[in-house]
N, C-alpha and C. Protein backbone atom coordinates (compact mmCIF):
# COMPACT_ATOMS: atom_id res chain seq x y z
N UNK A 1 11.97 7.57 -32.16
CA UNK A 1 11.86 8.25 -30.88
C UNK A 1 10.66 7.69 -30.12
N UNK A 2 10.65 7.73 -28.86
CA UNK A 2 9.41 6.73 -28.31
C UNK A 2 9.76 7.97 -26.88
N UNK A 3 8.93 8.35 -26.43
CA UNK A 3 8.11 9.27 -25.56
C UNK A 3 6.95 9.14 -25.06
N UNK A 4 6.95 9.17 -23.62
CA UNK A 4 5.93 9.22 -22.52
C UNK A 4 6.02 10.36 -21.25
N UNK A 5 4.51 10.62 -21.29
CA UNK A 5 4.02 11.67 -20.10
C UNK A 5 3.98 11.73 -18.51
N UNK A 6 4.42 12.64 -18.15
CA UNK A 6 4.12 12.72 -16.51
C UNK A 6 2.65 12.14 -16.59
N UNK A 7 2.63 11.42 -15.34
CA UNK A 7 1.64 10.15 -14.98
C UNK A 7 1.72 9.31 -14.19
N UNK A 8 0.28 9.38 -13.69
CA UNK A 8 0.73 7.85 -12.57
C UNK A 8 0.78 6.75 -12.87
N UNK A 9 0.91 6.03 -11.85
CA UNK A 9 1.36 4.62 -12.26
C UNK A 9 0.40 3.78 -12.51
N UNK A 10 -0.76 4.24 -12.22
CA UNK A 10 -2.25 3.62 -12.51
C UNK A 10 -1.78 2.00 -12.32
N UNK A 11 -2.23 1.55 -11.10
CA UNK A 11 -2.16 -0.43 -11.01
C UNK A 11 -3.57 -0.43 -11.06
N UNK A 12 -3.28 -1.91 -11.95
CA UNK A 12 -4.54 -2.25 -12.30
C UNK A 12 -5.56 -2.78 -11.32
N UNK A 13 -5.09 -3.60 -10.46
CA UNK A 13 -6.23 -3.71 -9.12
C UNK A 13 -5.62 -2.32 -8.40
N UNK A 14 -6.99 -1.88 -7.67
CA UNK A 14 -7.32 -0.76 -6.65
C UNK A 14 -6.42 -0.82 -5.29
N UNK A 15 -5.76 0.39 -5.02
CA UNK A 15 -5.17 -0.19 -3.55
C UNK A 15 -5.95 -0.59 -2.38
N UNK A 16 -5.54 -1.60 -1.68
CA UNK A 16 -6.41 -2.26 -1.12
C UNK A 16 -5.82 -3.01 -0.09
N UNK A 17 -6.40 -2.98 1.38
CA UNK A 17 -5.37 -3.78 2.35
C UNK A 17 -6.26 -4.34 3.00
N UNK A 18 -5.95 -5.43 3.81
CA UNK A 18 -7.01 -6.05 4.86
C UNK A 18 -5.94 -5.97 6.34
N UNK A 19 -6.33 -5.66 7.14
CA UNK A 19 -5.44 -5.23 8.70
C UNK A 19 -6.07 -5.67 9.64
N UNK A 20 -5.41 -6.15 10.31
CA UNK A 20 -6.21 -6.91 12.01
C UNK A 20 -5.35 -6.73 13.39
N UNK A 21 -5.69 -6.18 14.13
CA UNK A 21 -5.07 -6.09 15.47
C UNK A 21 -5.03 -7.24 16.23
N UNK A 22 -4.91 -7.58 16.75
CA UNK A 22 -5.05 -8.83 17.55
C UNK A 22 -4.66 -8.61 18.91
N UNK A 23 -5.17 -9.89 19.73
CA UNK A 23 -5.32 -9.40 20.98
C UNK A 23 -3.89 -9.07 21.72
N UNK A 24 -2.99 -10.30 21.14
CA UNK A 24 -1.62 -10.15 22.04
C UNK A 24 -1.28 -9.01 21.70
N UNK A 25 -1.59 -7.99 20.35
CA UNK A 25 -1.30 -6.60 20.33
C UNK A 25 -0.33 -6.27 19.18
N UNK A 26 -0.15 -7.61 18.09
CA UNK A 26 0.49 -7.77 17.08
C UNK A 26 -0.40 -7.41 16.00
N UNK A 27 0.36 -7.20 14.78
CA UNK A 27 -0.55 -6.49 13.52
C UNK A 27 -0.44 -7.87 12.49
N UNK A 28 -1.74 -8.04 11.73
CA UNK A 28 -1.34 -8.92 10.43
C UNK A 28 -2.21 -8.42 9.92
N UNK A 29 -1.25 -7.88 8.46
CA UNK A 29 -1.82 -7.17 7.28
C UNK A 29 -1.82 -7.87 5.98
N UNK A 30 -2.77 -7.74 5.36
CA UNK A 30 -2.41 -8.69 3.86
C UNK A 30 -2.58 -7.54 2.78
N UNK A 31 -1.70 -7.10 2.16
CA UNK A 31 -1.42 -6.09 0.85
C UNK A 31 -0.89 -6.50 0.00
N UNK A 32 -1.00 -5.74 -1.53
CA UNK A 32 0.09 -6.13 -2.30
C UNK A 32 0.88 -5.10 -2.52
N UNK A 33 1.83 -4.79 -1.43
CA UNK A 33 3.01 -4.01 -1.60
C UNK A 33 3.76 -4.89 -2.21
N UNK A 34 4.74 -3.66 -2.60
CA UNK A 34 6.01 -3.29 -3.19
C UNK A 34 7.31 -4.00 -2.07
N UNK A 35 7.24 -3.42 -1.54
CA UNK A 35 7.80 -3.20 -0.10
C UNK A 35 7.19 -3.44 0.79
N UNK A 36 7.24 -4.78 1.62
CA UNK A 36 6.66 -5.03 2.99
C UNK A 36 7.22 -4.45 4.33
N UNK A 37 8.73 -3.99 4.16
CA UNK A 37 9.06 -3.29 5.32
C UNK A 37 8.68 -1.85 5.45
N UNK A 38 8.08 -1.03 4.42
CA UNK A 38 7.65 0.04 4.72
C UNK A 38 6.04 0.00 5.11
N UNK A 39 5.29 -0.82 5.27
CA UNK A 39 4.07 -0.99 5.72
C UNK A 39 4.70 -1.31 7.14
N UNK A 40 5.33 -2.32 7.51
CA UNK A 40 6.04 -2.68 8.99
C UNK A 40 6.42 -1.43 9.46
N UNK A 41 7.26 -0.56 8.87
CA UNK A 41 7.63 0.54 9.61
C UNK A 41 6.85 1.56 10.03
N UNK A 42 5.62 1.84 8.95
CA UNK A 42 4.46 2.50 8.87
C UNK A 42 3.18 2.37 10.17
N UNK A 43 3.15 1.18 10.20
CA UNK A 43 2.50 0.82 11.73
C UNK A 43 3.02 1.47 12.95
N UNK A 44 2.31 2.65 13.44
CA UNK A 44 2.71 3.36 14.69
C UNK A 44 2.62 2.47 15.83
N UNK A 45 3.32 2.47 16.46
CA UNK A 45 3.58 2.09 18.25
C UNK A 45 3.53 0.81 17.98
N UNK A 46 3.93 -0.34 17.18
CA UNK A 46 3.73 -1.31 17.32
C UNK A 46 5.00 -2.22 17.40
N UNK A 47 6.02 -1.30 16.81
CA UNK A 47 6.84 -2.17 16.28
C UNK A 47 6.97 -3.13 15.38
N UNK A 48 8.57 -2.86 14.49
CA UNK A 48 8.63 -3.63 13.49
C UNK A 48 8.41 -5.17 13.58
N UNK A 49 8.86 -5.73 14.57
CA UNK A 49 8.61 -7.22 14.82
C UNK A 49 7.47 -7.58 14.96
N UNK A 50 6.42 -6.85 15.66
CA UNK A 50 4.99 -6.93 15.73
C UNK A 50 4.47 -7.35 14.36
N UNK A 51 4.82 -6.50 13.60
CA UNK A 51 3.66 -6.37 12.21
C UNK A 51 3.81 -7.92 11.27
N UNK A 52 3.10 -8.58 11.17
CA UNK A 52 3.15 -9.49 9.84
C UNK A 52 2.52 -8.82 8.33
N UNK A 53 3.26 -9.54 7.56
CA UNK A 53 2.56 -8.78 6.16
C UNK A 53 2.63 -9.79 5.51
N UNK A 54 1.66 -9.81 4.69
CA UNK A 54 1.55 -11.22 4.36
C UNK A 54 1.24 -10.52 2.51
N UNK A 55 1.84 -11.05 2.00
CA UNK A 55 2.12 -10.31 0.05
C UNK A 55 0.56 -10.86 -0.31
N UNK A 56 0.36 -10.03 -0.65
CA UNK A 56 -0.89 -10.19 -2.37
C UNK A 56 -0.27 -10.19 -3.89
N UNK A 57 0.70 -10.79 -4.25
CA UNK A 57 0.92 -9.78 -5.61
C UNK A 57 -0.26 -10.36 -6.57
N UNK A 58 -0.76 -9.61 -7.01
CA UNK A 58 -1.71 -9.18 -7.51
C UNK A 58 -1.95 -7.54 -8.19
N UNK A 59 -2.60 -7.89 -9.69
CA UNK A 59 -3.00 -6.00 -10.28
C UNK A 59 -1.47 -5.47 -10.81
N UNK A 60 -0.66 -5.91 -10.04
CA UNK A 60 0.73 -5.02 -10.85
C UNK A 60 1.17 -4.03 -9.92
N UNK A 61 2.33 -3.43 -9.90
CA UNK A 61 2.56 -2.48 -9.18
C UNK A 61 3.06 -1.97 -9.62
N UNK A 62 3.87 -1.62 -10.33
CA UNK A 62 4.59 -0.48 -11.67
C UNK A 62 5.20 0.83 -10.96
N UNK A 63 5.50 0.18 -9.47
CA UNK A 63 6.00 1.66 -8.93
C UNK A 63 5.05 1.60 -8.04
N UNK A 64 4.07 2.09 -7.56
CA UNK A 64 3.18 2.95 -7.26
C UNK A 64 2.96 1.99 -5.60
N UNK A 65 3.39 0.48 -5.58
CA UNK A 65 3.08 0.29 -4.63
C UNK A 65 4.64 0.05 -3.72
N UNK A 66 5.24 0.96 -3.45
CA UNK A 66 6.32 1.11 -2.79
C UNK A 66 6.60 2.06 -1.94
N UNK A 67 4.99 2.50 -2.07
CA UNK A 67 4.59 3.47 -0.83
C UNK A 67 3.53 2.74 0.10
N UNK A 68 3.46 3.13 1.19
CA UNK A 68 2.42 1.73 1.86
C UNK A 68 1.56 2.80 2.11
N UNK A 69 1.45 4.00 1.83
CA UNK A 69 0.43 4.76 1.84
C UNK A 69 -1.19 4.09 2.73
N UNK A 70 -1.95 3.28 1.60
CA UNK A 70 -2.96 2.39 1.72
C UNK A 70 -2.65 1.67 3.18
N UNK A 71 -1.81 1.14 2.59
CA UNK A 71 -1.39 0.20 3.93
C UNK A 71 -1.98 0.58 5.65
N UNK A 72 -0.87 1.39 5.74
CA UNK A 72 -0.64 2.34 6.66
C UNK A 72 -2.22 2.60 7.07
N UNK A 73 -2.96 3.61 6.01
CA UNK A 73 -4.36 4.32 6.32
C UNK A 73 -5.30 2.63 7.13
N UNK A 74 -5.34 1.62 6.77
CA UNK A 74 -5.64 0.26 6.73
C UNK A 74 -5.72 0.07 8.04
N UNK A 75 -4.05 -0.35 8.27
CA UNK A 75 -3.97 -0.55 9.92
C UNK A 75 -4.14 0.60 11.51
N UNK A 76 -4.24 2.06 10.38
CA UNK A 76 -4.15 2.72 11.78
C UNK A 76 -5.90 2.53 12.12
N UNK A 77 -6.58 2.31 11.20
CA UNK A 77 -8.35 2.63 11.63
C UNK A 77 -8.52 0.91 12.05
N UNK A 78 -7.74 -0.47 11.98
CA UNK A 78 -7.51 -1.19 12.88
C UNK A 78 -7.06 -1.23 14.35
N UNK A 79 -5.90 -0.21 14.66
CA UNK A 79 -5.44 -0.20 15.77
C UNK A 79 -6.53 0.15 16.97
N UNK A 80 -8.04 0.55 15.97
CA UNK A 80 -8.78 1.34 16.74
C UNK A 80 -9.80 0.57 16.97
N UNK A 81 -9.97 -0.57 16.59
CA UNK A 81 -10.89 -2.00 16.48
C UNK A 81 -10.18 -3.22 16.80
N UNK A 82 -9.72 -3.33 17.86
CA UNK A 82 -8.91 -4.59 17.88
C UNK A 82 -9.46 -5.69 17.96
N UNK A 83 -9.12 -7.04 16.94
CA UNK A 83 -9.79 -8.22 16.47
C UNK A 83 -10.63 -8.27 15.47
N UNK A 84 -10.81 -7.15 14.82
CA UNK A 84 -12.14 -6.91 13.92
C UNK A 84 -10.99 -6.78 12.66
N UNK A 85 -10.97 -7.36 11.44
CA UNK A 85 -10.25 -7.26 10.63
C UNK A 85 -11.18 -6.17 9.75
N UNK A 86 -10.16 -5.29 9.44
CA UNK A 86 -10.75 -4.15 8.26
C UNK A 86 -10.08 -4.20 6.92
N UNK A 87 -10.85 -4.06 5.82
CA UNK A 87 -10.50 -4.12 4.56
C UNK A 87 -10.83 -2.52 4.08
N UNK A 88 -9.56 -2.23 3.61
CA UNK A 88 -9.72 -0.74 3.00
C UNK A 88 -9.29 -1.07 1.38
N UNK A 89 -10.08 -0.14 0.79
CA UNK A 89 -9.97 -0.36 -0.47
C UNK A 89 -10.57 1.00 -1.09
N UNK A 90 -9.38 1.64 -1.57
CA UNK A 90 -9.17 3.25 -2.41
C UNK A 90 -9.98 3.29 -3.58
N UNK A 91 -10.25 3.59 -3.53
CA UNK A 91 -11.34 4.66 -5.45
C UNK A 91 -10.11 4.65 -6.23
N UNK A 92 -10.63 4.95 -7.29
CA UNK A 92 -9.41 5.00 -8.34
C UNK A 92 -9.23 6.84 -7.94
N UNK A 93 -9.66 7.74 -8.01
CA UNK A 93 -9.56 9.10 -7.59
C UNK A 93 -8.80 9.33 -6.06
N UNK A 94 -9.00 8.22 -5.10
CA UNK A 94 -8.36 8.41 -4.06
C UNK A 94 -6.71 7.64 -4.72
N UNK A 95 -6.48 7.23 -4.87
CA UNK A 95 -5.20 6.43 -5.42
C UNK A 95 -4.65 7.32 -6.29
N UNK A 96 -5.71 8.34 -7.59
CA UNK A 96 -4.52 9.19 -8.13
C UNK A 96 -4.25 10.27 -7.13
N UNK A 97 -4.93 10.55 -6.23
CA UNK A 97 -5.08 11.85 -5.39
C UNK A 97 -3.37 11.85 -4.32
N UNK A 98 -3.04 10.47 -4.19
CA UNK A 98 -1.90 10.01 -3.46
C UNK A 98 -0.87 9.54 -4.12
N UNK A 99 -1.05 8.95 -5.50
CA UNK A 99 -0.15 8.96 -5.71
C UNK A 99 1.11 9.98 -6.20
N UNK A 100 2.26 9.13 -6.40
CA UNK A 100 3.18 10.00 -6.46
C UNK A 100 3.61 9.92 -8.03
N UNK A 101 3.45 10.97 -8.81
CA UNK A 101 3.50 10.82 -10.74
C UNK A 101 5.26 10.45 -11.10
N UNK A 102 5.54 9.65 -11.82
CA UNK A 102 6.50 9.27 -12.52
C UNK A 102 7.25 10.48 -13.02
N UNK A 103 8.73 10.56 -13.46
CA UNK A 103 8.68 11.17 -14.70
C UNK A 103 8.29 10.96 -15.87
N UNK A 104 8.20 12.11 -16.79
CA UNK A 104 8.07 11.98 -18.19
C UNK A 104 9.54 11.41 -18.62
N UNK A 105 9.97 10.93 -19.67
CA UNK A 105 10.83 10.15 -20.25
C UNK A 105 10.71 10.47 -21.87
N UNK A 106 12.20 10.14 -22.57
CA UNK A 106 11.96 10.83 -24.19
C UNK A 106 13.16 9.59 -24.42
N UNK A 107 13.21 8.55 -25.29
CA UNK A 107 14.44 7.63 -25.52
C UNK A 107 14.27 8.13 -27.41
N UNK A 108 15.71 8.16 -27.34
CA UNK A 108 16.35 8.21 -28.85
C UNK A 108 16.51 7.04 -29.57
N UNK A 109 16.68 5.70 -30.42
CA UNK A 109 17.30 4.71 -30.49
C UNK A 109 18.04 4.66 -31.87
């Protein structure tokens, strides 16, 4: 029998994004999502075509990065600095505080 606990997904690098507004009014973000179209969609008023995302994979993602959560928090405190690239980067306490826990799981074999 092999059994595991409700839990997060704990990735091993910290979530972490770098976001830049730019002048023509387009977004380029560098993350290591899961999913790059939910960071694109996540960007308010900009539109999906606007946003570039440019992959990090890096740390692992085991789930946990298929929320652009990070992302998102990244580029909106960009939208508010335009040209100034910002790097956000979560605590391990802010990352469990958001994330979203797995199920628990029980396999027979």
């Amino acid at each position: 029998m092999y059994s595991f606990p409700y839990i997060a997904h704990a990735t091993l690098e910290p979530q972490n994004t770098t976001a830049c507004l730019k002048a023509d009014g387009s977004m380029e973000v560098w993350s290591p999502s899961q999913n790059p179209q939910s960071v694109q969609q996540g960007v308010s008023g900009l539109g999906f075509s606007n946003v570039t995302v440019h992959l990090t994979r890096s740390g692992g993602g085991f789930g946990r990065r298929l929320s652009a959560d990070f992302a998102v928090e990244a580029a909106a405190i960009a939208q508010k600095v335009p040209g100034v690239p910002i790097k956000l980067t979560w605590t391990r306490e802010q990352d469990i505080g958001g994330d979203g826990f797995r199920p628990a799981g029980l396999a027979l074999l």
